[in-house]
C-alpha atoms as a PDB file:
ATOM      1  CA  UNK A   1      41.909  19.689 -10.593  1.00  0.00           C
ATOM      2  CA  UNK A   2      42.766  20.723 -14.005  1.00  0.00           C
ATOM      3  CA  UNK A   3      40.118  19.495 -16.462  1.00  0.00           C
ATOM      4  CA  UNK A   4      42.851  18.593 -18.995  1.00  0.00           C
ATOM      5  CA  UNK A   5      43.540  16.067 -16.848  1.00  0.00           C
ATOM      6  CA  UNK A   6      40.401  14.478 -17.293  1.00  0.00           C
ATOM      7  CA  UNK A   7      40.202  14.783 -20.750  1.00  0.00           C
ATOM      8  CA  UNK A   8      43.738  12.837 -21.213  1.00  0.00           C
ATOM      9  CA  UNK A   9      42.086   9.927 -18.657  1.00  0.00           C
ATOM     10  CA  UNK A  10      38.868   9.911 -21.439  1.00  0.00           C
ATOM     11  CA  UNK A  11      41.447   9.496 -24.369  1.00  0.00           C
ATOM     12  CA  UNK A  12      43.827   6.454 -22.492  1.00  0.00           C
ATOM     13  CA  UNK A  13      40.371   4.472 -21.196  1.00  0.00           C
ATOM     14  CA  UNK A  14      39.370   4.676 -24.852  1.00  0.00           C
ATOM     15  CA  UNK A  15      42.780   4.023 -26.740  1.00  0.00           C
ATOM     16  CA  UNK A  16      43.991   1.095 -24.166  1.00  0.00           C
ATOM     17  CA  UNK A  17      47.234   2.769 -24.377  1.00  0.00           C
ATOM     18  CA  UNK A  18      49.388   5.829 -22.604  1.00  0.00           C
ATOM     19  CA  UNK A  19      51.400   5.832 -26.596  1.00  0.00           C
ATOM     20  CA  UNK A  20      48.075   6.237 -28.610  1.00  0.00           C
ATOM     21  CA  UNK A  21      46.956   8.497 -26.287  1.00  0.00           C
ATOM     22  CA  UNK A  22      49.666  10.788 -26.447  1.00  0.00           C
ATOM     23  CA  UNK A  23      49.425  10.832 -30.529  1.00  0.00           C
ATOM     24  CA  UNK A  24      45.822  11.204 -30.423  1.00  0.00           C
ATOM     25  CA  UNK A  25      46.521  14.618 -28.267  1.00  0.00           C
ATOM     26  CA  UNK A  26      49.664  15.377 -28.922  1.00  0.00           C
ATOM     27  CA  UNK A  27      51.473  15.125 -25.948  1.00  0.00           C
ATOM     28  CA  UNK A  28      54.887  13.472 -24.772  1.00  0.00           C
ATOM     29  CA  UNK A  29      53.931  10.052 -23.588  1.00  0.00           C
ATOM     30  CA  UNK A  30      55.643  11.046 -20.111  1.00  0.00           C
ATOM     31  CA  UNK A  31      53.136  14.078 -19.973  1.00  0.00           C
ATOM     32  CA  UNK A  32      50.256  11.585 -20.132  1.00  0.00           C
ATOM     33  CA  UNK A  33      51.662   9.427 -17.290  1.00  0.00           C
ATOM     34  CA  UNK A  34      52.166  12.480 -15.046  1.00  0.00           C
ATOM     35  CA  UNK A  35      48.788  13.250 -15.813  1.00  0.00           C
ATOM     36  CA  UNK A  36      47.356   9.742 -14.930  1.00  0.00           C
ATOM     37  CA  UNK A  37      49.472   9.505 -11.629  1.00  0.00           C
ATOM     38  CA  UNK A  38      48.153  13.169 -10.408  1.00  0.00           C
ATOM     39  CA  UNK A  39      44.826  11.772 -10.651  1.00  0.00           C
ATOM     40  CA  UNK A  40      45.412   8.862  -8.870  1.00  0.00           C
ATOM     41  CA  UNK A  41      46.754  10.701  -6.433  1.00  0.00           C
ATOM     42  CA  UNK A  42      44.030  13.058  -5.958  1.00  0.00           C
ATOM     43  CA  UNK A  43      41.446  10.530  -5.914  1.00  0.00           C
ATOM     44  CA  UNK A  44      44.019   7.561  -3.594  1.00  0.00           C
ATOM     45  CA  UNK A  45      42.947   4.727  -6.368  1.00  0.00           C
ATOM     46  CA  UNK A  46      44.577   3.217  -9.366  1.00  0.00           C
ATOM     47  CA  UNK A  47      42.712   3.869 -12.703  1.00  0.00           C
ATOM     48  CA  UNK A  48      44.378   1.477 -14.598  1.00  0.00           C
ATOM     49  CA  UNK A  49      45.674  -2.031 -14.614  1.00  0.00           C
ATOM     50  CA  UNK A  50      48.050  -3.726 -17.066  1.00  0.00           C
ATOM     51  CA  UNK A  51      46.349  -5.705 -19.418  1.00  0.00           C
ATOM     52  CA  UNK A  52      48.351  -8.082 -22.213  1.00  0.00           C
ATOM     53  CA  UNK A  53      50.329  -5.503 -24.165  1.00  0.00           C
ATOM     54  CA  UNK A  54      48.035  -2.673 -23.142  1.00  0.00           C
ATOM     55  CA  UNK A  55      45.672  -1.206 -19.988  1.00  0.00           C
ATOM     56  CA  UNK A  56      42.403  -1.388 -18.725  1.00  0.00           C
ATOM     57  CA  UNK A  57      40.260   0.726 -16.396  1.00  0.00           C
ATOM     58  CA  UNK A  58      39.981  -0.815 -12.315  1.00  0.00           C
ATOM     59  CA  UNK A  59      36.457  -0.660 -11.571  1.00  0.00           C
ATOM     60  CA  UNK A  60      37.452   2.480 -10.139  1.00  0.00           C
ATOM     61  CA  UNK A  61      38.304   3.630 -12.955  1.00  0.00           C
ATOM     62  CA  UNK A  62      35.080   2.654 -14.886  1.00  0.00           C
ATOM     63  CA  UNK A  63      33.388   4.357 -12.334  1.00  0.00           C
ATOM     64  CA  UNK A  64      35.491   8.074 -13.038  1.00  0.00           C
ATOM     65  CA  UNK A  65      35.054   7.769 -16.829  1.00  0.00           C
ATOM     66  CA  UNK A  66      31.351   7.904 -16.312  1.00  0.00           C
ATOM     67  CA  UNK A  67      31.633  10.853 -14.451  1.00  0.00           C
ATOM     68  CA  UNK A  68      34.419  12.416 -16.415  1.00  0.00           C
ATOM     69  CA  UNK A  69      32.080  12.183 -19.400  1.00  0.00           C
ATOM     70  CA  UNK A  70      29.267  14.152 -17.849  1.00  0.00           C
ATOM     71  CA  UNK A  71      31.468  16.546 -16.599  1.00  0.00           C
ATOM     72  CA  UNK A  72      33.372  16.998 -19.857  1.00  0.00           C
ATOM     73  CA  UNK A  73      30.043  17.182 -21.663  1.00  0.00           C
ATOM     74  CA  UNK A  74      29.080  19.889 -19.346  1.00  0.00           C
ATOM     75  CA  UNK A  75      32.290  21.768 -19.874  1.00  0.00           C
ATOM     76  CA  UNK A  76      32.140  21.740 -23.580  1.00  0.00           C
ATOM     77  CA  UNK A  77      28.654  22.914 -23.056  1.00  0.00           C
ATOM     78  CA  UNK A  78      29.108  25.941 -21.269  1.00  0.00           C
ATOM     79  CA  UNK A  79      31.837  26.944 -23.631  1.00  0.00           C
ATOM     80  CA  UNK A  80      29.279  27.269 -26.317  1.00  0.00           C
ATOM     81  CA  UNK A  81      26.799  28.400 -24.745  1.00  0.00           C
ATOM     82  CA  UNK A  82      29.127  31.218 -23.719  1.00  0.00           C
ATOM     83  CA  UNK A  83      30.496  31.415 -26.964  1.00  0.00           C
ATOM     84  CA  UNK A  84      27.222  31.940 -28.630  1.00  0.00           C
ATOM     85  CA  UNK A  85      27.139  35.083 -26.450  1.00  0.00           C
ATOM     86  CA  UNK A  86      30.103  36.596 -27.644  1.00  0.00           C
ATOM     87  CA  UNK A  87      32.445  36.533 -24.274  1.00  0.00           C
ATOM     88  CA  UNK A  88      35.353  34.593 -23.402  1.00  0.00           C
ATOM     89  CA  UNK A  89      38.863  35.439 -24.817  1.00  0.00           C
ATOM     90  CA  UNK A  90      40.803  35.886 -27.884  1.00  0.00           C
ATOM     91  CA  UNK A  91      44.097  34.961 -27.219  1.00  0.00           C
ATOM     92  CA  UNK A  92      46.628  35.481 -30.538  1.00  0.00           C
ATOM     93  CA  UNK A  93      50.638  35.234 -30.475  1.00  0.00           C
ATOM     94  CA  UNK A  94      52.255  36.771 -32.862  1.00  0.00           C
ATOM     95  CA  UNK A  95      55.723  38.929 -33.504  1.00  0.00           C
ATOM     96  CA  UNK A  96      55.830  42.716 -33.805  1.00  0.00           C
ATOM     97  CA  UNK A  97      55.808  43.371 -36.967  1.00  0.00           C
ATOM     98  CA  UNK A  98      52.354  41.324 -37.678  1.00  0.00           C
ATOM     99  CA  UNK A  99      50.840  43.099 -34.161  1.00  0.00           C
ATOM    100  CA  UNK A 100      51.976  46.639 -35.342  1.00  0.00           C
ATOM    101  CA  UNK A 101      51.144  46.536 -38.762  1.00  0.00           C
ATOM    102  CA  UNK A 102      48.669  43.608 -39.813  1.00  0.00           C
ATOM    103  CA  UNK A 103      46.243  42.916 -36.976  1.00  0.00           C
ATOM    104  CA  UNK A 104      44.664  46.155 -35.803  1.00  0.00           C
ATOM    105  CA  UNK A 105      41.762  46.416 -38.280  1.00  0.00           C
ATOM    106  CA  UNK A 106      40.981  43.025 -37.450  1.00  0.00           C
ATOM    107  CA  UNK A 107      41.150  43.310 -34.002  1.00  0.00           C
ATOM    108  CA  UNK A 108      38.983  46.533 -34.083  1.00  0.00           C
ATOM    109  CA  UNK A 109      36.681  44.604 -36.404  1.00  0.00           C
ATOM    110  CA  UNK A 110      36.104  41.739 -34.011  1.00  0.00           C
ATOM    111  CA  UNK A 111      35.929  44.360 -30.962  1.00  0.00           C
ATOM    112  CA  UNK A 112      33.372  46.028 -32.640  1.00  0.00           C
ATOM    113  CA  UNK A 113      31.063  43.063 -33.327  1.00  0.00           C
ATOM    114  CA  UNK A 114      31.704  41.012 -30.050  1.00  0.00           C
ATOM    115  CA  UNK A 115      31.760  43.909 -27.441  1.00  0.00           C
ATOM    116  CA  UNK A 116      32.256  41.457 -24.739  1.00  0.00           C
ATOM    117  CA  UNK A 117      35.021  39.311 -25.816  1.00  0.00           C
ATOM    118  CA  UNK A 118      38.046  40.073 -24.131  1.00  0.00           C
ATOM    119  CA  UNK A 119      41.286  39.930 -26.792  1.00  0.00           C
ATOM    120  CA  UNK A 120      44.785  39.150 -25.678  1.00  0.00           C
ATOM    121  CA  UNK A 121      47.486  39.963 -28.252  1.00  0.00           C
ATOM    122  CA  UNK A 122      50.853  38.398 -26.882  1.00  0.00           C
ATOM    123  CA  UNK A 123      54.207  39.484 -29.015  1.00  0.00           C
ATOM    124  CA  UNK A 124      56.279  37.105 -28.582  1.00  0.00           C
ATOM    125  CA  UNK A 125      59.548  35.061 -30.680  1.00  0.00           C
ATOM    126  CA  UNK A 126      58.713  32.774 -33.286  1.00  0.00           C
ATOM    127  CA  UNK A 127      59.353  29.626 -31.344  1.00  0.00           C
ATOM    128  CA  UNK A 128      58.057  30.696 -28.223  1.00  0.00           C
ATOM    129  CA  UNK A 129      54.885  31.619 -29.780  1.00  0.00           C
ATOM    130  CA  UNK A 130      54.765  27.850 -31.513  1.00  0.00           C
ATOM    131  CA  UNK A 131      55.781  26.322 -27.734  1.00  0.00           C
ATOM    132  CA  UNK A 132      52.842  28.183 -25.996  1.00  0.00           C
ATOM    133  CA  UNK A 133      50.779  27.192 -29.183  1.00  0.00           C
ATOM    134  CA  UNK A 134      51.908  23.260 -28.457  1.00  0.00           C
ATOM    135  CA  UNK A 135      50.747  23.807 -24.781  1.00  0.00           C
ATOM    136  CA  UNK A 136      47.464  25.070 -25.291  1.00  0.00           C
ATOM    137  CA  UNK A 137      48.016  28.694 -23.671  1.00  0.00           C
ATOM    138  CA  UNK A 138      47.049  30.993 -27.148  1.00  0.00           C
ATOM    139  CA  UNK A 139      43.737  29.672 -29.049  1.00  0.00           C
ATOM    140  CA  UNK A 140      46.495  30.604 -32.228  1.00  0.00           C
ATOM    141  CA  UNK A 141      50.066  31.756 -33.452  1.00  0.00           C
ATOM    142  CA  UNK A 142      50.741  33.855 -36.441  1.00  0.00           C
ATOM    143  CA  UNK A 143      54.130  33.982 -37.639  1.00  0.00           C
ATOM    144  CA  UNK A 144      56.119  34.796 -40.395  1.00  0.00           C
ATOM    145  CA  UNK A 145      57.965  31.682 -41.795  1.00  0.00           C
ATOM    146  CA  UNK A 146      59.143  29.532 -44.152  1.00  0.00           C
ATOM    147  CA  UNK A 147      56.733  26.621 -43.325  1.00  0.00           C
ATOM    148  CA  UNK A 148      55.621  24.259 -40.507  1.00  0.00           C
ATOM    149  CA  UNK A 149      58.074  24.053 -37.793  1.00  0.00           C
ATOM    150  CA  UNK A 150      56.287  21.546 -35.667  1.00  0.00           C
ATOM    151  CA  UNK A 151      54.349  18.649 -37.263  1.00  0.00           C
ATOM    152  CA  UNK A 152      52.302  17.931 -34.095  1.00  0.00           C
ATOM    153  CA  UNK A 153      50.691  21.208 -35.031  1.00  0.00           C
ATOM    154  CA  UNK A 154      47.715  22.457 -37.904  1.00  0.00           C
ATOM    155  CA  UNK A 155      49.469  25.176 -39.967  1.00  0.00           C
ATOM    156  CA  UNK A 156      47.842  27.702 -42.519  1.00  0.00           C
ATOM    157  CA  UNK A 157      49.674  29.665 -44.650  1.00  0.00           C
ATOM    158  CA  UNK A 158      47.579  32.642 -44.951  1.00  0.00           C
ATOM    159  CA  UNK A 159      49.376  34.493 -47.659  1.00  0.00           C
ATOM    160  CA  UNK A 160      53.169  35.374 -48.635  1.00  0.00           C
ATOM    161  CA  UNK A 161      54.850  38.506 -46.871  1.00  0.00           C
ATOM    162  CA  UNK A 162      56.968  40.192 -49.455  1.00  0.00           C
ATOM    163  CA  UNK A 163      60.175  41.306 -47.527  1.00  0.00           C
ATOM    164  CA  UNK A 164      62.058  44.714 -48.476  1.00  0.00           C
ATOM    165  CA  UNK A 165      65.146  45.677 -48.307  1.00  0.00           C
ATOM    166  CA  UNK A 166      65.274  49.438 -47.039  1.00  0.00           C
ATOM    167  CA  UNK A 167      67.920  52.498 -46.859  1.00  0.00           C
ATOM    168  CA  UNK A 168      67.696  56.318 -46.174  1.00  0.00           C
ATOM    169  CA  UNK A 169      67.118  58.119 -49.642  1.00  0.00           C
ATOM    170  CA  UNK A 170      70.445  59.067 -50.283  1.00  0.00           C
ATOM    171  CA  UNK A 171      72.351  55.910 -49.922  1.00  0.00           C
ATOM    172  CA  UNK A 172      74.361  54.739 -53.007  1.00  0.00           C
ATOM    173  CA  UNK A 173      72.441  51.690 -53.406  1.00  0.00           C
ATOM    174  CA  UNK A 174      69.235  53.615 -54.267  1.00  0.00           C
ATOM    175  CA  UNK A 175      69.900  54.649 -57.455  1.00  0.00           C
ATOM    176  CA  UNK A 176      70.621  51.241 -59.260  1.00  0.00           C
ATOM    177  CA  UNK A 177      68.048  49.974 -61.241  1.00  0.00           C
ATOM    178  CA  UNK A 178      69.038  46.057 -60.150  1.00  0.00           C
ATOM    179  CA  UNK A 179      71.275  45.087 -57.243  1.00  0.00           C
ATOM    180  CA  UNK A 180      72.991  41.898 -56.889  1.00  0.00           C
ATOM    181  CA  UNK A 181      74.555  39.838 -53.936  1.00  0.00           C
ATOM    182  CA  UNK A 182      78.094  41.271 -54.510  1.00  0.00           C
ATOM    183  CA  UNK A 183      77.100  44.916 -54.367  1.00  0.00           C
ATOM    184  CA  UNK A 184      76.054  43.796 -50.547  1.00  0.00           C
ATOM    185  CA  UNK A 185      79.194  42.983 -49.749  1.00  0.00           C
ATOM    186  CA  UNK A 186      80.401  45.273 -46.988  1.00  0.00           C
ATOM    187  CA  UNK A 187      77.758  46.998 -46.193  1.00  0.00           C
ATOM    188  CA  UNK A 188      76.344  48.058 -42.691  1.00  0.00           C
ATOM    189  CA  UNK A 189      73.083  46.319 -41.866  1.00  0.00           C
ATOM    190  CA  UNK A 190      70.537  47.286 -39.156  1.00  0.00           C
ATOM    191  CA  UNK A 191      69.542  43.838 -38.026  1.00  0.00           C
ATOM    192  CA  UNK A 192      66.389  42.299 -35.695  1.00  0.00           C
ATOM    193  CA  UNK A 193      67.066  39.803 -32.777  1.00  0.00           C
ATOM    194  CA  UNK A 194      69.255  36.834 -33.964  1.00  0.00           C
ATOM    195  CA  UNK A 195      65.937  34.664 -33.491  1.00  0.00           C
ATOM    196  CA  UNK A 196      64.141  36.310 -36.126  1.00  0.00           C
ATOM    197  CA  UNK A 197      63.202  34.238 -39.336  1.00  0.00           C
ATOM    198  CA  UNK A 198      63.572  37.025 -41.615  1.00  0.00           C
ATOM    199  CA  UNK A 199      67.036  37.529 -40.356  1.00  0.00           C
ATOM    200  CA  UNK A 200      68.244  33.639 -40.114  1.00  0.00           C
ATOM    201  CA  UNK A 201      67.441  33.532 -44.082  1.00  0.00           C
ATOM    202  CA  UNK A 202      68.900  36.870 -44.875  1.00  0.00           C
ATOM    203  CA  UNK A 203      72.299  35.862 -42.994  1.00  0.00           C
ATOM    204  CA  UNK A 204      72.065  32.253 -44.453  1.00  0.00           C
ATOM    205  CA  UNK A 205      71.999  33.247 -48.281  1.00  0.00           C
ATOM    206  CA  UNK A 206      75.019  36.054 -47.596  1.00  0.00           C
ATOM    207  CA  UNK A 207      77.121  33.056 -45.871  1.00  0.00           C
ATOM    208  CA  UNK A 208      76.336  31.118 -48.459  1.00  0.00           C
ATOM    209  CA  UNK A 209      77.646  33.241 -51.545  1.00  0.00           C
ATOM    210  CA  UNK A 210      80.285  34.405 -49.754  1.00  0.00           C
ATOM    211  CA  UNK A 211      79.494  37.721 -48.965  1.00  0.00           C
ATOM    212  CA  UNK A 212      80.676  39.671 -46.071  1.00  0.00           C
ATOM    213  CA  UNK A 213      78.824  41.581 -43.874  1.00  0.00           C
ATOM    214  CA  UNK A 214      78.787  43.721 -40.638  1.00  0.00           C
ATOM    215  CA  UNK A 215      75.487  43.623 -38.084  1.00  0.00           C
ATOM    216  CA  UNK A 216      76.240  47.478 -37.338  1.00  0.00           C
ATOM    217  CA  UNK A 217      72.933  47.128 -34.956  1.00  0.00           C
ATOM    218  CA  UNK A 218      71.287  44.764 -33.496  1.00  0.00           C
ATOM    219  CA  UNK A 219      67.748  46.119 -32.792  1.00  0.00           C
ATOM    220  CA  UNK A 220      64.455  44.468 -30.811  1.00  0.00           C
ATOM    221  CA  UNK A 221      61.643  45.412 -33.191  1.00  0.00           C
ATOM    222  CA  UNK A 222      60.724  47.283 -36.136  1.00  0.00           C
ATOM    223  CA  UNK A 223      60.312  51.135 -35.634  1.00  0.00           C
ATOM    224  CA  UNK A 224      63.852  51.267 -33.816  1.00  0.00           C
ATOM    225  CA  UNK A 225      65.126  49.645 -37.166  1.00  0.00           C
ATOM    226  CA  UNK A 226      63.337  52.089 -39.169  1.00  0.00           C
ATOM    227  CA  UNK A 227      64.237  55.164 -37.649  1.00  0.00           C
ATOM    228  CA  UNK A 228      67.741  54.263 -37.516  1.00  0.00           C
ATOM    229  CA  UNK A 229      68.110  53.374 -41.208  1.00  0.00           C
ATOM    230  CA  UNK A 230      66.401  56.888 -41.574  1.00  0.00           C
ATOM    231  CA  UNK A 231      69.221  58.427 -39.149  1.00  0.00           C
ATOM    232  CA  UNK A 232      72.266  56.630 -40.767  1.00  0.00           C
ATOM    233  CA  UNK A 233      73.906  54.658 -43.500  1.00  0.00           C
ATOM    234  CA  UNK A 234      72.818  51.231 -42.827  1.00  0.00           C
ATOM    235  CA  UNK A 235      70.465  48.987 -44.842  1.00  0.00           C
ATOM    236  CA  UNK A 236      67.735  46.885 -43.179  1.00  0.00           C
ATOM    237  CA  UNK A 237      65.420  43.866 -44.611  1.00  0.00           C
ATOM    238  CA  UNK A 238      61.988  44.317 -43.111  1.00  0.00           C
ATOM    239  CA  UNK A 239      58.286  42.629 -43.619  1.00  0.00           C
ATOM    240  CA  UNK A 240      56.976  45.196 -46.516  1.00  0.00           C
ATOM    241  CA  UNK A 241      54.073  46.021 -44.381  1.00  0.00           C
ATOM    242  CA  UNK A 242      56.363  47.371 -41.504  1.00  0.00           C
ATOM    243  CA  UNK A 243      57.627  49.837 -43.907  1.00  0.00           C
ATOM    244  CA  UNK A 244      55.136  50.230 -46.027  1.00  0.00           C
ATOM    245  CA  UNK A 245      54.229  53.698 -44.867  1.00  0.00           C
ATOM    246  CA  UNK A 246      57.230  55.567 -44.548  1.00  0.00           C
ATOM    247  CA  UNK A 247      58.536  54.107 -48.373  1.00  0.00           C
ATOM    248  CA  UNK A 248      55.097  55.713 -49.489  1.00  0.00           C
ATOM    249  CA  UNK A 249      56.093  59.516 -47.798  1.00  0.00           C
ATOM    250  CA  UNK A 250      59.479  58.712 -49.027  1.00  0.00           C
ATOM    251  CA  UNK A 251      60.832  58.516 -45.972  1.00  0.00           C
ATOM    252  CA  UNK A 252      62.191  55.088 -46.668  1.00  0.00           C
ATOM    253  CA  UNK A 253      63.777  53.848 -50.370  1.00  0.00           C
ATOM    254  CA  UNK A 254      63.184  50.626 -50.968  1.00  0.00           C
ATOM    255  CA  UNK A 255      66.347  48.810 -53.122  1.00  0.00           C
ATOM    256  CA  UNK A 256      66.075  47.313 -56.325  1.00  0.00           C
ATOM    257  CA  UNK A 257      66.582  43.793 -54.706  1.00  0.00           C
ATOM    258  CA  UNK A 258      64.805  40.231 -54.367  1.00  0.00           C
ATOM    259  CA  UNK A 259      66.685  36.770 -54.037  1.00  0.00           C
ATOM    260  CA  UNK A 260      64.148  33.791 -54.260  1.00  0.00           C
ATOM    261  CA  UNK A 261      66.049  32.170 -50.886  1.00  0.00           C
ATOM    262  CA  UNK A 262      64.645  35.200 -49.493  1.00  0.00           C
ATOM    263  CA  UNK A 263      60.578  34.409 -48.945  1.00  0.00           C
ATOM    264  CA  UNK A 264      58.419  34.234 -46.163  1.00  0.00           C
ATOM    265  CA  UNK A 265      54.405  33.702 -45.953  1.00  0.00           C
ATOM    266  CA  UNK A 266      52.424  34.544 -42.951  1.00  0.00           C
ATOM    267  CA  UNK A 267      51.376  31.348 -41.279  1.00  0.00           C
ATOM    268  CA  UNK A 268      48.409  30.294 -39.069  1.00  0.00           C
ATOM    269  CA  UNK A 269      49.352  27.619 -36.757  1.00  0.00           C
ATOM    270  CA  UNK A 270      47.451  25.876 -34.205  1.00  0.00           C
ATOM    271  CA  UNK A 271      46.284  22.919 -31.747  1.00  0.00           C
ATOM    272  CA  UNK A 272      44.757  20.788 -33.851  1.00  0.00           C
ATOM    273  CA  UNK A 273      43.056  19.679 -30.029  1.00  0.00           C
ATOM    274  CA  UNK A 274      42.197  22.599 -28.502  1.00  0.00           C
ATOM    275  CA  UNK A 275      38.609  24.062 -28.430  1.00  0.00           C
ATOM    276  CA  UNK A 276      37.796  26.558 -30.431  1.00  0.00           C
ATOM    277  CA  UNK A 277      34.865  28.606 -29.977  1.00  0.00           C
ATOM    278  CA  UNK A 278      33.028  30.821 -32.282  1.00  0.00           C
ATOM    279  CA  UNK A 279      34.361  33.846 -31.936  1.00  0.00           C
ATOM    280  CA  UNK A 280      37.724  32.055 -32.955  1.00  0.00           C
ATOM    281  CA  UNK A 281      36.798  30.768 -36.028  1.00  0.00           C
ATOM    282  CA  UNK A 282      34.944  34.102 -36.996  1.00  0.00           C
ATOM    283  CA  UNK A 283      38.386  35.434 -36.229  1.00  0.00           C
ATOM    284  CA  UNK A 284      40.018  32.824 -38.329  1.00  0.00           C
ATOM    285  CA  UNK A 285      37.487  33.386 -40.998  1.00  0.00           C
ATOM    286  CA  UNK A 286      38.319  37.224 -41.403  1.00  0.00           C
ATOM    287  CA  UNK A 287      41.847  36.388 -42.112  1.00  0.00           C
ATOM    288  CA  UNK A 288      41.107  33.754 -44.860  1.00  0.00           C
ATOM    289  CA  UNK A 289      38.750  35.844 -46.538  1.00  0.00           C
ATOM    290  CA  UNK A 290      41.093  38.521 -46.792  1.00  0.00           C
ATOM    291  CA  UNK A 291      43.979  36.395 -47.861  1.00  0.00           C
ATOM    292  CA  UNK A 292      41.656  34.796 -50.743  1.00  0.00           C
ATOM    293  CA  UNK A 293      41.064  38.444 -51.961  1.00  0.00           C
ATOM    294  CA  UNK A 294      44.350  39.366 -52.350  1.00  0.00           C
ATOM    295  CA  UNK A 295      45.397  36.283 -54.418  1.00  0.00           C
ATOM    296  CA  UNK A 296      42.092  36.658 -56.669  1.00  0.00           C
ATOM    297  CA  UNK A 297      43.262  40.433 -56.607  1.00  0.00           C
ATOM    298  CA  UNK A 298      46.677  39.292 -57.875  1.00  0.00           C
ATOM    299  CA  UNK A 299      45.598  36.746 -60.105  1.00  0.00           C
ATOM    300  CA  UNK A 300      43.376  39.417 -61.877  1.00  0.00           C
END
């Protein structure tokens, strides 16, 4: 029996009501009737009776919240203690270009000072990664977006992503000190999944002013985008720190270009329910630490 299920019974016996309940945790309310009735089942007794306008436990059910608390308590218990020790698992969705280019000294960082904990970095889309967030399966999401997409959720933004529009060295566009929307128009662009946040905005502000464009390739993560705008004639619009690298060796140029529709900040979202355990919030820590150094950084 899935101790979730327990925890929703704790949170209807206390709120008298399958609707509080579900905003308290952040369920649908069907999801907390499903969970209710599989208990029942498992146990053969009903939990609740209707009482007035809301519920109140059987004296079966009074009996099951006193064990549910004991064996919640214990739960939440062994979690910490565990915790304290530095095992369990790190589990962090996220898209490519934050894996590939952002995460890996703090991954090594946290690998280095909790040998035991076991980290699970999950690439994923945008809104998958904020669905498996909702449902408890990643301890956190980071994303690259515009702002909170779910309001059931916490979000963090952890700092803004400039975005960079790249071309091989010797395209035309390179060598204007200032481009504008028109002197898009017609060009060949290198483009992520259709999905992608970076891409819905880019493709939203050239609708918008009218200018035309052709998706010359339509490409499933970074370093194939890179090494064909290296290869050919097309432009590409890319998280600066996926290209960061190959604009320094000059392998890359980045253009002369920045529309304030255009913006994106790296965002921290997660289960305001879920348990998090220390070496999460260490975790956590690490990335708002950095993030505050950069702004002071700036701001100096």
């Amino acid at each position: 029996m899935d101790l979730v299920y327990l925890q929703t019974f704790r949170e209807v016996a206390l709120r008298q009501s399958i609707t509080r309940a579900a905003e308290e945790l952040g369920y649908a309310q069907s999801s907390v009737t499903t969970q209710i009735q599989k208990l029942e089942k498992a146990y053969g007794v009903e939990l609740f009776e209707r009482f007035g306008r809301g519920l109140r436990l059987t004296s079966a059910g009074e009996e099951l919240l006193k064990l549910a608390v004991q064996m919640l308590d214990l739960y939440q218990e062994s979690k910490e203690r565990l915790a304290r020790q530095g095992g369990g698992t790190l589990s962090i969705g996220t898209i490519d270009s934050v894996a590939s280019y952002y995460l890996p000294p703090y991954i090594q960082s946290m690998r280095r000072d909790y040998p035991e904990l076991s980290i699970r970095l999950q690439p994923d889309r945008e809104d998958t990664i904020v669905q498996l967030v909702r449902e408890g399966e990643l301890d956190a999401g980071l994303i690259l977006g515009s702002g909170p997409t779910d309001p059931l959720l916490e979000w963090q933004a952890i700092r803004e992503e400039p975005l960079v529009l790249i071309a091989n060295p010797s395209h035309p566009l390179v060598r204007q000190d200032i481009i504008r929307l028109p002197e898009l128009a017609g060009m060949e662009w290198f483009m992520s999944e259709e999905s992608c946040n970076y891409r819905i905005m880019l493709e939203k502000v050239l609708r918008t002013n009218g200018i035309a464009f052709r998706v010359g390739l339509e490409l499933g993560n970074p370093e194939a985008i890179k090494r064909c705008v290296m290869a050919g004639d097309g432009i590409a619009l890319l998280p600066r720190m996926a290209a960061e690298e190959e604009i320094r060796r000059g392998e890359l140029a980045a253009l002369a270009f920045a529309h304030p529709d255009i913006r994106l900040s790296l965002q921290l979202v997660m289960h305001p329910k879920k348990w998090i355990s220390h070496a999460v919030r260490d975790f956590i820590g690490r990335l708002q630490v950095r993030a505050s150094g950069e702004t002071n950084g700036a701001a100096g």
